[in-house]
C-alpha atoms as a PDB file:
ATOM      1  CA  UNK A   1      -0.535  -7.683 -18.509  1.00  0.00           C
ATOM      2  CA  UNK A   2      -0.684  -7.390 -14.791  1.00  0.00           C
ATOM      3  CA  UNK A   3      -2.185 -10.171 -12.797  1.00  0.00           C
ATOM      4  CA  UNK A   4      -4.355  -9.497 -10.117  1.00  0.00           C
ATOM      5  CA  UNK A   5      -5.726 -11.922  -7.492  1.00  0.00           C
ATOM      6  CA  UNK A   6      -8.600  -9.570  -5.143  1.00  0.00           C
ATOM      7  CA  UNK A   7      -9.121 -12.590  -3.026  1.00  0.00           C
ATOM      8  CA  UNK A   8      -5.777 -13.527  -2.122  1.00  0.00           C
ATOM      9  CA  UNK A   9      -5.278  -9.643  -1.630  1.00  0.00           C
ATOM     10  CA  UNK A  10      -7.711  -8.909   0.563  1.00  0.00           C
ATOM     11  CA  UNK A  11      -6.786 -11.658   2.971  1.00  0.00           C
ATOM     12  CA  UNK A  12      -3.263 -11.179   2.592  1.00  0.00           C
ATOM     13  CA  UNK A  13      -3.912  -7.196   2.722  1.00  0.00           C
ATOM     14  CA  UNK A  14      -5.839  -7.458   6.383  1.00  0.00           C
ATOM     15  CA  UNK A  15      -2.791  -9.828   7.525  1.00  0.00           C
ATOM     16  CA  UNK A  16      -0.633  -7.229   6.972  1.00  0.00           C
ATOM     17  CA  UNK A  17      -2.904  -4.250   8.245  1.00  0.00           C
ATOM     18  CA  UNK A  18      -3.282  -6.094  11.580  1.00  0.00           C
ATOM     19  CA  UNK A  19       0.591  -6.116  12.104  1.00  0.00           C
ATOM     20  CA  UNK A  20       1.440  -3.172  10.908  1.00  0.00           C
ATOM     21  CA  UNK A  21      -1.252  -1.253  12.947  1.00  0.00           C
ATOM     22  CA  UNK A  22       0.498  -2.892  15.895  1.00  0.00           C
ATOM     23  CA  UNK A  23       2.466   0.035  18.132  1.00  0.00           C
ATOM     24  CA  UNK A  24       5.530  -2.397  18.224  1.00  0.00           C
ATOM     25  CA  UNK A  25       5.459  -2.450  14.266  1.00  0.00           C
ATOM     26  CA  UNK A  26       5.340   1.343  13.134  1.00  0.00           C
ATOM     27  CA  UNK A  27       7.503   2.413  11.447  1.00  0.00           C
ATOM     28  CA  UNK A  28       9.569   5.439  12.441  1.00  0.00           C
ATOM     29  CA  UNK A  29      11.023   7.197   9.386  1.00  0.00           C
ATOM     30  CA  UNK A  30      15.000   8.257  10.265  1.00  0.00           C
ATOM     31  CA  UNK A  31      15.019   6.133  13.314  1.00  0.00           C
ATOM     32  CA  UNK A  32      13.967   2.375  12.452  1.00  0.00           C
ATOM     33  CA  UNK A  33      17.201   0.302  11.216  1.00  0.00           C
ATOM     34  CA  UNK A  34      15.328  -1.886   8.989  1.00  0.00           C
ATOM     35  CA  UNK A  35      12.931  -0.717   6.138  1.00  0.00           C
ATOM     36  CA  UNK A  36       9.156  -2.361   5.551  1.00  0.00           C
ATOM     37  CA  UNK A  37       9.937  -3.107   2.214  1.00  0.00           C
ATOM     38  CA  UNK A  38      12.947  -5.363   3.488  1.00  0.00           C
ATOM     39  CA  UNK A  39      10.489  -7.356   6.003  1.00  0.00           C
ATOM     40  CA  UNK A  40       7.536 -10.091   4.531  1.00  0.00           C
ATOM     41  CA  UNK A  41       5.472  -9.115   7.007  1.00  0.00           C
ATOM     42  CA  UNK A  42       5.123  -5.820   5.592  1.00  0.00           C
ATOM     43  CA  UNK A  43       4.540  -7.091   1.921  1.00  0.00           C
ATOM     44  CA  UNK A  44       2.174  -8.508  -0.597  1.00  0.00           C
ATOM     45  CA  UNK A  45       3.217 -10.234  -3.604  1.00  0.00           C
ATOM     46  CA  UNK A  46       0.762 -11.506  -6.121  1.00  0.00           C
ATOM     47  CA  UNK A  47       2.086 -14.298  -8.415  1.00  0.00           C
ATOM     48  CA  UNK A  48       4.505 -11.967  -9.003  1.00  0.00           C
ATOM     49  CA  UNK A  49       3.176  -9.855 -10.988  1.00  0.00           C
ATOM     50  CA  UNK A  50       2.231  -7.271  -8.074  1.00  0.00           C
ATOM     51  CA  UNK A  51       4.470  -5.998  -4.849  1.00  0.00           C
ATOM     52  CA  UNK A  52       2.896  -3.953  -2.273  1.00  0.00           C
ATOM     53  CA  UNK A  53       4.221  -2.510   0.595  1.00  0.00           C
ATOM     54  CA  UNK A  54       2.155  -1.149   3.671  1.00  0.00           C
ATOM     55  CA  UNK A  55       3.281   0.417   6.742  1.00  0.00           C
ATOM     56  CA  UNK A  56       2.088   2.299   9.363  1.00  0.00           C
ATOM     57  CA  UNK A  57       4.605   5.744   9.478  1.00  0.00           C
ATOM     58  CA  UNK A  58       5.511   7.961  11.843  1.00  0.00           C
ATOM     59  CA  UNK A  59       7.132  11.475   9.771  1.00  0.00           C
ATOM     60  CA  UNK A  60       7.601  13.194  12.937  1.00  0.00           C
ATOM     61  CA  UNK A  61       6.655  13.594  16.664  1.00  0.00           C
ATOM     62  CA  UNK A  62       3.055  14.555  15.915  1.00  0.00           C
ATOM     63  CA  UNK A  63       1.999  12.920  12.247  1.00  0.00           C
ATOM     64  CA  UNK A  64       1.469   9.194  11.095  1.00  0.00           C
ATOM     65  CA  UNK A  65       0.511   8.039   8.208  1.00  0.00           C
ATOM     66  CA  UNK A  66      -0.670   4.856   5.966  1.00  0.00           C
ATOM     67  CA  UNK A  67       2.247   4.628   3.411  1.00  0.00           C
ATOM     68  CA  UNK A  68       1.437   2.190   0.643  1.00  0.00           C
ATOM     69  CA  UNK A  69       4.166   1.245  -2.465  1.00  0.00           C
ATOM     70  CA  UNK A  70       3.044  -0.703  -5.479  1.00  0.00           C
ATOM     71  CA  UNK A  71       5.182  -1.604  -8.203  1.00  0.00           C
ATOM     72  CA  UNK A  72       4.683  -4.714 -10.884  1.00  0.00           C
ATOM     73  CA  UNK A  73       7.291  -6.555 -12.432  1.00  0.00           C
ATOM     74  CA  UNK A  74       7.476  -4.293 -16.017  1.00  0.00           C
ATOM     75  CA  UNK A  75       6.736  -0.819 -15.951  1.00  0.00           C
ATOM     76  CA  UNK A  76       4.495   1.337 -13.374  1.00  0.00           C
ATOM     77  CA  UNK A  77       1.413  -0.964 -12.269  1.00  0.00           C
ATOM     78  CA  UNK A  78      -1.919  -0.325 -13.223  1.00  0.00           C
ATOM     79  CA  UNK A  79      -3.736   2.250 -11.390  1.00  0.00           C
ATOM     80  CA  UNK A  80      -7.229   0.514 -10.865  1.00  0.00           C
ATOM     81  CA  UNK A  81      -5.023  -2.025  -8.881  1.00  0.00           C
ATOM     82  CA  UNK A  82      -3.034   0.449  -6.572  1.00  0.00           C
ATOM     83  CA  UNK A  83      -6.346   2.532  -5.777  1.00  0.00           C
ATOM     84  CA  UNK A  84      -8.298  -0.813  -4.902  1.00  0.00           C
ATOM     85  CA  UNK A  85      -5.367  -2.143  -2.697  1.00  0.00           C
ATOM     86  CA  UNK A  86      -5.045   1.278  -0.993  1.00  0.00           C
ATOM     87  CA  UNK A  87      -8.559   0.621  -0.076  1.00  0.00           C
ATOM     88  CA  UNK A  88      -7.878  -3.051   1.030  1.00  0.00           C
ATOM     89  CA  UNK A  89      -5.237  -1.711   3.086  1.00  0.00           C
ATOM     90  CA  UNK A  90      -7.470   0.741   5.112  1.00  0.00           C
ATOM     91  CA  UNK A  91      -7.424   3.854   3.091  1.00  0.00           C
ATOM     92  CA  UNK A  92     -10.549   5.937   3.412  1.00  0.00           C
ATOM     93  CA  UNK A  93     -13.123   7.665   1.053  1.00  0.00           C
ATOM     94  CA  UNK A  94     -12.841   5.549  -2.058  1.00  0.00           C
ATOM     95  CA  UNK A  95     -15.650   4.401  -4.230  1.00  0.00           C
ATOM     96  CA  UNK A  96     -15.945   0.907  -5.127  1.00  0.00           C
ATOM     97  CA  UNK A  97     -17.601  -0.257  -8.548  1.00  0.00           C
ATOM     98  CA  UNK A  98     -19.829  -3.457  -8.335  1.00  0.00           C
ATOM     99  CA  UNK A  99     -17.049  -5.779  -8.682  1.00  0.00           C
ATOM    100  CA  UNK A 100     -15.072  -4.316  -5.756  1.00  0.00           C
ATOM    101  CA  UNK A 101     -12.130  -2.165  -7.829  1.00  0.00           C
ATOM    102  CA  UNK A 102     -11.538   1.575  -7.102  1.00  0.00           C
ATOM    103  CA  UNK A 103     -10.993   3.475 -10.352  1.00  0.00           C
ATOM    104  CA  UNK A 104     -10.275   6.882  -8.810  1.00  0.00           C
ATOM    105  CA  UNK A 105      -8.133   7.817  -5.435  1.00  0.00           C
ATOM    106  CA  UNK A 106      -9.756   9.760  -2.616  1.00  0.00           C
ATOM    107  CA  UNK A 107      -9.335  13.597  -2.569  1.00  0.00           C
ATOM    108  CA  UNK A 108      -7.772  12.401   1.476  1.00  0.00           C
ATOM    109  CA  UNK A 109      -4.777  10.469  -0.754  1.00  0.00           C
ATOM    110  CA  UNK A 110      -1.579  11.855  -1.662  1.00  0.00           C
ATOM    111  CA  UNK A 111      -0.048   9.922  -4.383  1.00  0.00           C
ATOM    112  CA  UNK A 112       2.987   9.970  -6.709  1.00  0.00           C
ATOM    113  CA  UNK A 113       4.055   7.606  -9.704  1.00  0.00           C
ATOM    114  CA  UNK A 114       7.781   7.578  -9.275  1.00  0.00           C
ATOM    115  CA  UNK A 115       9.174   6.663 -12.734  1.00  0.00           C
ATOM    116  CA  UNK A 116      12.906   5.734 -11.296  1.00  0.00           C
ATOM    117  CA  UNK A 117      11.674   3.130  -8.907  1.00  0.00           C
ATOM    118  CA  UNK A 118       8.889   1.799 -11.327  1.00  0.00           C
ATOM    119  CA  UNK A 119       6.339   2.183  -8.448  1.00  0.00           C
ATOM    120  CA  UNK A 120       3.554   4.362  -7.292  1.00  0.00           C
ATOM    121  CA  UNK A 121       2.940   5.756  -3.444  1.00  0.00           C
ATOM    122  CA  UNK A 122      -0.369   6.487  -1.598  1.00  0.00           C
ATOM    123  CA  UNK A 123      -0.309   7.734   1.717  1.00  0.00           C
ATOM    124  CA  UNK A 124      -3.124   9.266   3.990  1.00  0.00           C
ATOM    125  CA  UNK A 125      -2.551  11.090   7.062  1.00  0.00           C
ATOM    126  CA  UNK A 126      -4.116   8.975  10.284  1.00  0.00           C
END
């Protein structure tokens, strides 16, 4: 069973938006020596159950995008939790049910569950 904490998400989610939105803080895919996933400031871990990491990527000279990666400690994580932190993280055009979780991604998300890592990616073109 994964363990989910929205509270401590969504604060911890907006700390993270509001450095990573930071010019000084993208990150520029093929040119950056460090990865987001390898600094805290990019990540959210919840009781250890969850890992999320959210950046702000440049692809190329003229395209950025959110990138989000969510894995959980056994298998892929659930995906009413990685749709409802793409949404605490700033991703547009979700749906929220009365207790605040996203069941379905936004037709604007790309998204792949990528079995080898154990982790799923949303990203959404800014």
């Amino acid at each position: 069973m994964q363990i989910f904490n929205m509270t401590f998400a969504a604060r911890r989610a907006q700390e993270i938006v509001n450095f990573a939105e930071k010019p000084e803080n993208w990150y520029r895919l093929g040119v950056a020596p460090w990865v987001p996933g390898d600094r805290k400031e990019f990540v959210l871990s919840d009781a250890g159950s969850i890992r999320a990491v959210f950046s702000w990527t440049w692809i190329s000279d003229s395209a950025m995008i959110r990138h989000l990666s969510v894995s959980a400690r056994s298998g892929l994580p659930q995906p009413i939790i990685v749709w409802t932190l793409a949404h605490l993280f700033g991703f547009k055009g979700a749906m929220l049910d009365e207790h605040g979780f996203v069941h379905e991604p936004s037709k604007t998300w790309a998204f792949d569950r990528d079995e080898k890592e154990g982790c799923i990616v949303v990203q959404e073109a800014l």
